[in-house]
C-alpha atoms as a PDB file:
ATOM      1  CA  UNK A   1       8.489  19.873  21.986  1.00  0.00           C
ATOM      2  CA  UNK A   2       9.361  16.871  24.493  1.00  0.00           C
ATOM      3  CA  UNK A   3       8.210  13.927  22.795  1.00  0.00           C
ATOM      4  CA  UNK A   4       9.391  10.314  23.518  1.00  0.00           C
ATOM      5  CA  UNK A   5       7.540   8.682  20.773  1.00  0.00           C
ATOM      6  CA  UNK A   6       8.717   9.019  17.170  1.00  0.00           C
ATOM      7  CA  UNK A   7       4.993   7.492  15.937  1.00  0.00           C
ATOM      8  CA  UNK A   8       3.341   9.733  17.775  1.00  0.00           C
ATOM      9  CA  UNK A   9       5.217  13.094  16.987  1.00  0.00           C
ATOM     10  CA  UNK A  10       4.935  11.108  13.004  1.00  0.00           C
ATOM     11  CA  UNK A  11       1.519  11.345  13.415  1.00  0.00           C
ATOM     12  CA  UNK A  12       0.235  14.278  14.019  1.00  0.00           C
ATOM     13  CA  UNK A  13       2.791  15.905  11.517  1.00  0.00           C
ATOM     14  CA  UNK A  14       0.764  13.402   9.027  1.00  0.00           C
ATOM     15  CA  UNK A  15      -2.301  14.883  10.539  1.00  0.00           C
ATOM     16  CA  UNK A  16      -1.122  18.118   9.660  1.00  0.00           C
ATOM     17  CA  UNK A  17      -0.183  17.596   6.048  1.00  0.00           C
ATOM     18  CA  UNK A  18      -2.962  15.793   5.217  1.00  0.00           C
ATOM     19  CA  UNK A  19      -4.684  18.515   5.975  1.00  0.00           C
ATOM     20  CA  UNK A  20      -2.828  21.361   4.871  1.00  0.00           C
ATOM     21  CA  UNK A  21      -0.585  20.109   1.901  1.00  0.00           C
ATOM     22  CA  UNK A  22      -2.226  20.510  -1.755  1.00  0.00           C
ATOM     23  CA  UNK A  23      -0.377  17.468  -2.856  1.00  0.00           C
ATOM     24  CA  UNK A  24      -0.791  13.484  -1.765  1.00  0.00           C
ATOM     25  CA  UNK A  25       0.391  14.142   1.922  1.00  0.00           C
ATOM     26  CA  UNK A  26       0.687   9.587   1.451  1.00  0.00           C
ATOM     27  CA  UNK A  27       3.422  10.010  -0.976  1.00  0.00           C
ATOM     28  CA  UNK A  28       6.970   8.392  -0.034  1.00  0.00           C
ATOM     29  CA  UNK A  29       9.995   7.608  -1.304  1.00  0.00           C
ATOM     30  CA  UNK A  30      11.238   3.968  -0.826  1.00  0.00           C
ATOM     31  CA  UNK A  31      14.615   3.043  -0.571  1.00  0.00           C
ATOM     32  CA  UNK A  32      15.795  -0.508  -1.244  1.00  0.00           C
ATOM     33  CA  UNK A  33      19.004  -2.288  -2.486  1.00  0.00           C
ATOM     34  CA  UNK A  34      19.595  -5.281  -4.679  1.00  0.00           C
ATOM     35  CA  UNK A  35      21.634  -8.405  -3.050  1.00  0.00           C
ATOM     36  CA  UNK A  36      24.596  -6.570  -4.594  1.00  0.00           C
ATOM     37  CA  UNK A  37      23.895  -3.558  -2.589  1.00  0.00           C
ATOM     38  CA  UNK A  38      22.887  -1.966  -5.640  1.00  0.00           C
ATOM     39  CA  UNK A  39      20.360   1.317  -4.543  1.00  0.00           C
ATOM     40  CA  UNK A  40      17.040   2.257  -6.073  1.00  0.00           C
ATOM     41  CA  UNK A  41      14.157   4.680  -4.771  1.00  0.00           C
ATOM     42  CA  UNK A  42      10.736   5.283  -6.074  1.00  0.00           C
ATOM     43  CA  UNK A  43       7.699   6.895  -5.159  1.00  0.00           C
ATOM     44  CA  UNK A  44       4.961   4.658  -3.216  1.00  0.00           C
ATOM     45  CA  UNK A  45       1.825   5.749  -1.035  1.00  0.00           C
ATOM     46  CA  UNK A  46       1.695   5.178   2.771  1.00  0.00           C
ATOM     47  CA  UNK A  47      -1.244   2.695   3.548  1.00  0.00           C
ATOM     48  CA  UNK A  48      -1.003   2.683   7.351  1.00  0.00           C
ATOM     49  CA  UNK A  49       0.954   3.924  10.284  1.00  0.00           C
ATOM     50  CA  UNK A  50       1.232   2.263  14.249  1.00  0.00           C
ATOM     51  CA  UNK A  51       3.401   1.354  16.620  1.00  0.00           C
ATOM     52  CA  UNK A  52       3.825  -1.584  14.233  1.00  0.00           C
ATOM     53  CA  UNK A  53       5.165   0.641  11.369  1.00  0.00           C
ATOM     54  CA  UNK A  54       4.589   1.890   7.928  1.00  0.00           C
ATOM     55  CA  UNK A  55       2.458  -0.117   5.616  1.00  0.00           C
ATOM     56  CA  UNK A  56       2.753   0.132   1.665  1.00  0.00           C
ATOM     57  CA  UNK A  57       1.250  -2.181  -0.924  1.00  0.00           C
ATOM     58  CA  UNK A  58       2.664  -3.400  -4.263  1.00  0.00           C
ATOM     59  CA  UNK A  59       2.499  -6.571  -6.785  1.00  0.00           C
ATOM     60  CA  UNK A  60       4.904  -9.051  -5.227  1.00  0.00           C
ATOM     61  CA  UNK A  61       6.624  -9.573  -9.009  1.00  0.00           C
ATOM     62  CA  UNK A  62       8.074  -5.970  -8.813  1.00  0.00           C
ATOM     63  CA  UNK A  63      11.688  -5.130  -8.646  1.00  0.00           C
ATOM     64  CA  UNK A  64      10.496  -3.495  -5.266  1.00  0.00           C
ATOM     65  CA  UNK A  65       9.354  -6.709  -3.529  1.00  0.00           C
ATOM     66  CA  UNK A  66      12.215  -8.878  -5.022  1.00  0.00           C
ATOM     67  CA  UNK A  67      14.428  -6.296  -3.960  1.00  0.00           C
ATOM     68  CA  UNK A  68      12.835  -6.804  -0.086  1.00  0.00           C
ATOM     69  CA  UNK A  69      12.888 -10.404  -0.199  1.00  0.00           C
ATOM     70  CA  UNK A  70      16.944 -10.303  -1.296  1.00  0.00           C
ATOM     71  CA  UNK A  71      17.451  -7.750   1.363  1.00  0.00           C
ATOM     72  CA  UNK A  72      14.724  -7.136   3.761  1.00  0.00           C
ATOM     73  CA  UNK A  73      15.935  -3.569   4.553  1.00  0.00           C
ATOM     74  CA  UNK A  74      14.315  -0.341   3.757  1.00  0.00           C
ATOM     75  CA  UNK A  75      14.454   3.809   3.893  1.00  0.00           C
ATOM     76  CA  UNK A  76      11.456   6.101   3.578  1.00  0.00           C
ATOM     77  CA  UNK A  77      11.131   9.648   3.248  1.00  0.00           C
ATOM     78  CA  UNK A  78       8.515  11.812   3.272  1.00  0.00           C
ATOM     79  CA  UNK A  79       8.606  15.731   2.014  1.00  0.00           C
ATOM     80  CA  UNK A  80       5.883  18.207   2.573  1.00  0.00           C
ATOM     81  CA  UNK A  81       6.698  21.194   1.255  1.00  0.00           C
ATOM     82  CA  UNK A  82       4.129  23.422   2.138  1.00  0.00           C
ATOM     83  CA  UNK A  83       5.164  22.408   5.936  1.00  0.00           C
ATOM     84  CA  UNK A  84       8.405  23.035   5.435  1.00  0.00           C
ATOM     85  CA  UNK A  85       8.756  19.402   6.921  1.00  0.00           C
ATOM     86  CA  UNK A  86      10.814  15.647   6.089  1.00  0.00           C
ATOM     87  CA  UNK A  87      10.605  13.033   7.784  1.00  0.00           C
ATOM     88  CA  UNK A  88      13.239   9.462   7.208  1.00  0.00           C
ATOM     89  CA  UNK A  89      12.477   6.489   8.454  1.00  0.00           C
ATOM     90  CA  UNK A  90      15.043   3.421   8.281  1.00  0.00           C
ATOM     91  CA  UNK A  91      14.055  -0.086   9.369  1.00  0.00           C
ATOM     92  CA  UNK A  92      13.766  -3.969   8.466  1.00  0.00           C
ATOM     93  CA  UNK A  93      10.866  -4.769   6.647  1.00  0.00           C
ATOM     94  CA  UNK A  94       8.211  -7.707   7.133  1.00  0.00           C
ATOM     95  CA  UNK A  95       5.433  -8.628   4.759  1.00  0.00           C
ATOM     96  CA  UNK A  96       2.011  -7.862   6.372  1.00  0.00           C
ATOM     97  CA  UNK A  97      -0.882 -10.921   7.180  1.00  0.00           C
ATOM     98  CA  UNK A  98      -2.576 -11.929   4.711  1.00  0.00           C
ATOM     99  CA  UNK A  99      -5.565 -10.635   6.397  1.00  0.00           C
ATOM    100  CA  UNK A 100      -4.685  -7.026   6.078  1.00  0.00           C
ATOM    101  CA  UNK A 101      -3.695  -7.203   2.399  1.00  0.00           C
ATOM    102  CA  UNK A 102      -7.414  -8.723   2.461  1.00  0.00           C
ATOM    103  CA  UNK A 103      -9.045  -5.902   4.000  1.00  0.00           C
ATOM    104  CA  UNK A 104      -6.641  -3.216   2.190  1.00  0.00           C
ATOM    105  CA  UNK A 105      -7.469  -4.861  -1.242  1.00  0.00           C
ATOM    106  CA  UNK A 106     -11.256  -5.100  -0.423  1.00  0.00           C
ATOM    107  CA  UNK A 107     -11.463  -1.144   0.365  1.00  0.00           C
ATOM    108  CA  UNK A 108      -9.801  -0.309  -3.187  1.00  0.00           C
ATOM    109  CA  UNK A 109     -11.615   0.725  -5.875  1.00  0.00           C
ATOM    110  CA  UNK A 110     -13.356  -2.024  -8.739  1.00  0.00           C
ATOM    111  CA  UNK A 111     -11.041  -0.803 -11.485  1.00  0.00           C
ATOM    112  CA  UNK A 112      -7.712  -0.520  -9.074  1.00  0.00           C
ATOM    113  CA  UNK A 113      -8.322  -4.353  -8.381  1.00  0.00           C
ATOM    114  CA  UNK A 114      -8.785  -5.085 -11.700  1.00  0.00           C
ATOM    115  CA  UNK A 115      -5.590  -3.213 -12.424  1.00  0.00           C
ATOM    116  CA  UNK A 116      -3.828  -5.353  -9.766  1.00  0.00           C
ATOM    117  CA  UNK A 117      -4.734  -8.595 -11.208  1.00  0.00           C
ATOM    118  CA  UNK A 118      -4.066  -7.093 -15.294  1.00  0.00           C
ATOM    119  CA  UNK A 119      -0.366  -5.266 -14.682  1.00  0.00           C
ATOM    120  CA  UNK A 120       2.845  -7.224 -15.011  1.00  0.00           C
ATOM    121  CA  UNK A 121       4.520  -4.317 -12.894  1.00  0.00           C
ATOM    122  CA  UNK A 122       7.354  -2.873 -14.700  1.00  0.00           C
ATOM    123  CA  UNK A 123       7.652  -5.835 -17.177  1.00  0.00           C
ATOM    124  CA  UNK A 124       7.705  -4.185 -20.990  1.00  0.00           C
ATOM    125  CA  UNK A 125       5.101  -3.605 -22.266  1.00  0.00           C
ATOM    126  CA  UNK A 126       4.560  -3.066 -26.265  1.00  0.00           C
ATOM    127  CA  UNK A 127       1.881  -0.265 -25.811  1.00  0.00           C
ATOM    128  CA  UNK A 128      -0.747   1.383 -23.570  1.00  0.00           C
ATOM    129  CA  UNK A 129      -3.791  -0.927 -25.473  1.00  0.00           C
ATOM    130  CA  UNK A 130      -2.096  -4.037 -23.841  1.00  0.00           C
ATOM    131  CA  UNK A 131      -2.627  -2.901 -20.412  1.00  0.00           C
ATOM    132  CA  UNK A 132      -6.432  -2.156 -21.726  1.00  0.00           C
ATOM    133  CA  UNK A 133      -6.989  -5.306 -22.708  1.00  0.00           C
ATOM    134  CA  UNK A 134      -5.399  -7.106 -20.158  1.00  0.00           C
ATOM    135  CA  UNK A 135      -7.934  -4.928 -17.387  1.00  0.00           C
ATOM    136  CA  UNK A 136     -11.044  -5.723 -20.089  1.00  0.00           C
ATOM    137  CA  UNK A 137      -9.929  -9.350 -20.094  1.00  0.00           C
ATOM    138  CA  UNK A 138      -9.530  -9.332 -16.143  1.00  0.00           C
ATOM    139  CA  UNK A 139     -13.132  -7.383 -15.566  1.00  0.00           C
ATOM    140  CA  UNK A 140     -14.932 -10.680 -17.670  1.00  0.00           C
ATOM    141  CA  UNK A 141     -13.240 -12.874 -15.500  1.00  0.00           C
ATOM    142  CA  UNK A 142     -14.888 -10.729 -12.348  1.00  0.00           C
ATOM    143  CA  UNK A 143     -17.672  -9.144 -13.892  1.00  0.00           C
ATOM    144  CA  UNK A 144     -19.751  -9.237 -10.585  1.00  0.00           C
ATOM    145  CA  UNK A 145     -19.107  -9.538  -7.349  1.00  0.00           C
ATOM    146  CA  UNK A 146     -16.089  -8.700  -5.356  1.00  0.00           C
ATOM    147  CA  UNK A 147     -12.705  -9.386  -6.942  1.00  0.00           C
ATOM    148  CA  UNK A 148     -10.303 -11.045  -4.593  1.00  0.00           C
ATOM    149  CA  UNK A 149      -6.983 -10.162  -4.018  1.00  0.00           C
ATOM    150  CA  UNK A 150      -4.260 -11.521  -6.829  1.00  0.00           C
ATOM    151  CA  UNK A 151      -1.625 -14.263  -4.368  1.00  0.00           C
ATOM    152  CA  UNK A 152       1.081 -12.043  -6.526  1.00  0.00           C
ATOM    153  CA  UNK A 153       0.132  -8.892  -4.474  1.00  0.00           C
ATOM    154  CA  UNK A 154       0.353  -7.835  -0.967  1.00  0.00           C
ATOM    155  CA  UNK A 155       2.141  -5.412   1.490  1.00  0.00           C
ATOM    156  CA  UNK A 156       5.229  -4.574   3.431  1.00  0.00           C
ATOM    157  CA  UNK A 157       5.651  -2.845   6.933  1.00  0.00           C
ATOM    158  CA  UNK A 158       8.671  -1.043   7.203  1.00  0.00           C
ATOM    159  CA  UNK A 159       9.595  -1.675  11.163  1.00  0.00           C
ATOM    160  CA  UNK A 160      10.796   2.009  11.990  1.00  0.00           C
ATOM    161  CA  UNK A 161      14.497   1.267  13.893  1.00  0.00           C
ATOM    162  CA  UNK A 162      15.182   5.030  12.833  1.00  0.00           C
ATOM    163  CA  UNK A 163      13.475   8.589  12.682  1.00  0.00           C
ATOM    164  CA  UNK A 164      14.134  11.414  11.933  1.00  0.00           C
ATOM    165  CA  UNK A 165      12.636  14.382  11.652  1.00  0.00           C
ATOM    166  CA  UNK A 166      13.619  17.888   9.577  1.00  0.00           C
ATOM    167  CA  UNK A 167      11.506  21.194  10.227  1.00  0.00           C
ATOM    168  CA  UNK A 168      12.995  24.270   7.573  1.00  0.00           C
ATOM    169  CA  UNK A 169      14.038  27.210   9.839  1.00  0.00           C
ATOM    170  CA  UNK A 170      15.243  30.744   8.425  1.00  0.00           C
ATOM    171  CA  UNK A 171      18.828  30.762   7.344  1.00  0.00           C
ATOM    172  CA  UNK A 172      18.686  26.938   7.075  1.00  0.00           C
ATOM    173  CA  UNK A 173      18.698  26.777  11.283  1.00  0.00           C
ATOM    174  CA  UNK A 174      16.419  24.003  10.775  1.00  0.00           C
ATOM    175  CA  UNK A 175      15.502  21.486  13.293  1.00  0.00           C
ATOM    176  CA  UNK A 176      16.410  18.034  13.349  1.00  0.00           C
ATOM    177  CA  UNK A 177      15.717  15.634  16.127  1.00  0.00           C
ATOM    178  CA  UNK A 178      16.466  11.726  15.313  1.00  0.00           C
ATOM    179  CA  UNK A 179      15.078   9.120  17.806  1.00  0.00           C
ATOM    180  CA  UNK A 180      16.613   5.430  17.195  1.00  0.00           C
ATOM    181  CA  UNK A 181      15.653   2.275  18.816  1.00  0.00           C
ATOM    182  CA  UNK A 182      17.751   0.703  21.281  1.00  0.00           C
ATOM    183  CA  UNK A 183      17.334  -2.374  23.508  1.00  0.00           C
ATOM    184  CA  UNK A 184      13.349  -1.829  22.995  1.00  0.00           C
ATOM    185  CA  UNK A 185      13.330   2.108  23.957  1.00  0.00           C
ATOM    186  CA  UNK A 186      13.361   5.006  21.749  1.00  0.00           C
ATOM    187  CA  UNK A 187      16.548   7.398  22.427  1.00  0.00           C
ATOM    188  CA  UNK A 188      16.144  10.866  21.388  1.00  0.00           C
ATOM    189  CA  UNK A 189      18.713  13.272  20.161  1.00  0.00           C
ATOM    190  CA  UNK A 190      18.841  16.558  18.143  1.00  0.00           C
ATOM    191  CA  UNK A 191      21.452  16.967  15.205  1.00  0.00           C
ATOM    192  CA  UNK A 192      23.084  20.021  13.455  1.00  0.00           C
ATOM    193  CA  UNK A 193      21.564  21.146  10.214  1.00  0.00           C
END
């Protein structure tokens, strides 16, 4: 396949396992390090995808955010396994407008705002019934109406400076192509397995 654009080839392999894959085709991992360098990766859902990048949300309190703002670098990688396919991505990251965390919020569902403005993400927490109450409280304070979006949560882009992609061949042959940006223009190459 001859393909100059790494977003575009990313796409329709997200076309593909969002159709084909029995698990969330959105799920990433997310690589970020502390100002010390130190590493950690988690699990996050991909929000959007352009030319601009990859969009996730999260609660700006979060080890994950504070870890961005220290070091505004960032890995992703996606694994379908029914495709047989992984894709990395590597890039700086950027907070998105205000208006998109807006519109993202807006489209979530009642009780996953709620949930947004209630969690003190990965603060302790003494048992399951404080999260409970703290949603309860949160739903009198919005019980009509649309709840707006919390100022302590928004999103990130992840500005793709490197992609590659993995395809599983017999006899681990696989295919791997990695496209990085250079002086504005994507530069193609294929790699050993």
């Amino acid at each position: 396949m001859d393909v100059k654009d790494p977003i575009a080839l990313f796409q329709d392999w997200f076309a593909e396992a969002k159709a084909k894959e029995k698990d969330d085709a959105t799920a990433m991992a997310l690589g970020t390090s502390d100002a010390s360098g130190r590493p950690a990766v988690r699990m996050v859902l991909l929000k959007g995808v352009d030319e601009r990048g990859f969009v996730f949300y999260t609660n700006l309190d979060s080890p994950k955010a504070n870890q961005l703002r220290e070091r505004p670098q960032a890995a992703l990688c996606f694994h379908w396994a029914l495709l047989e396919k992984q894709v990395r991505v590597e890039g700086r990251v950027e907070s998105v407008s205000a208006e998109e965390a807006d519109a993202y919020f807006a489209s979530r569902p009642r009780l996953s705002q709620l949930g947004a403005w209630a969690s003190q993400q990965s603060q302790p927490i003494a048992g399951r019934w404080v999260l409970e109450q703290a949603v309860a409280a949160v739903a009198l304070r919005f019980p009509f109406g649309a709840v707006p979006r919390p100022d302590n949560w928004s999103g990130y882009r992840v500005i793709p400076e490197v992609v590659e992609f993995w395809h599983q061949r017999p006899f681990r042959h696989h295919d791997r192509q990695r496209f990085r940006l250079e002086g504005g223009e994507w530069k193609h190459e294929w790699l050993f397995p």
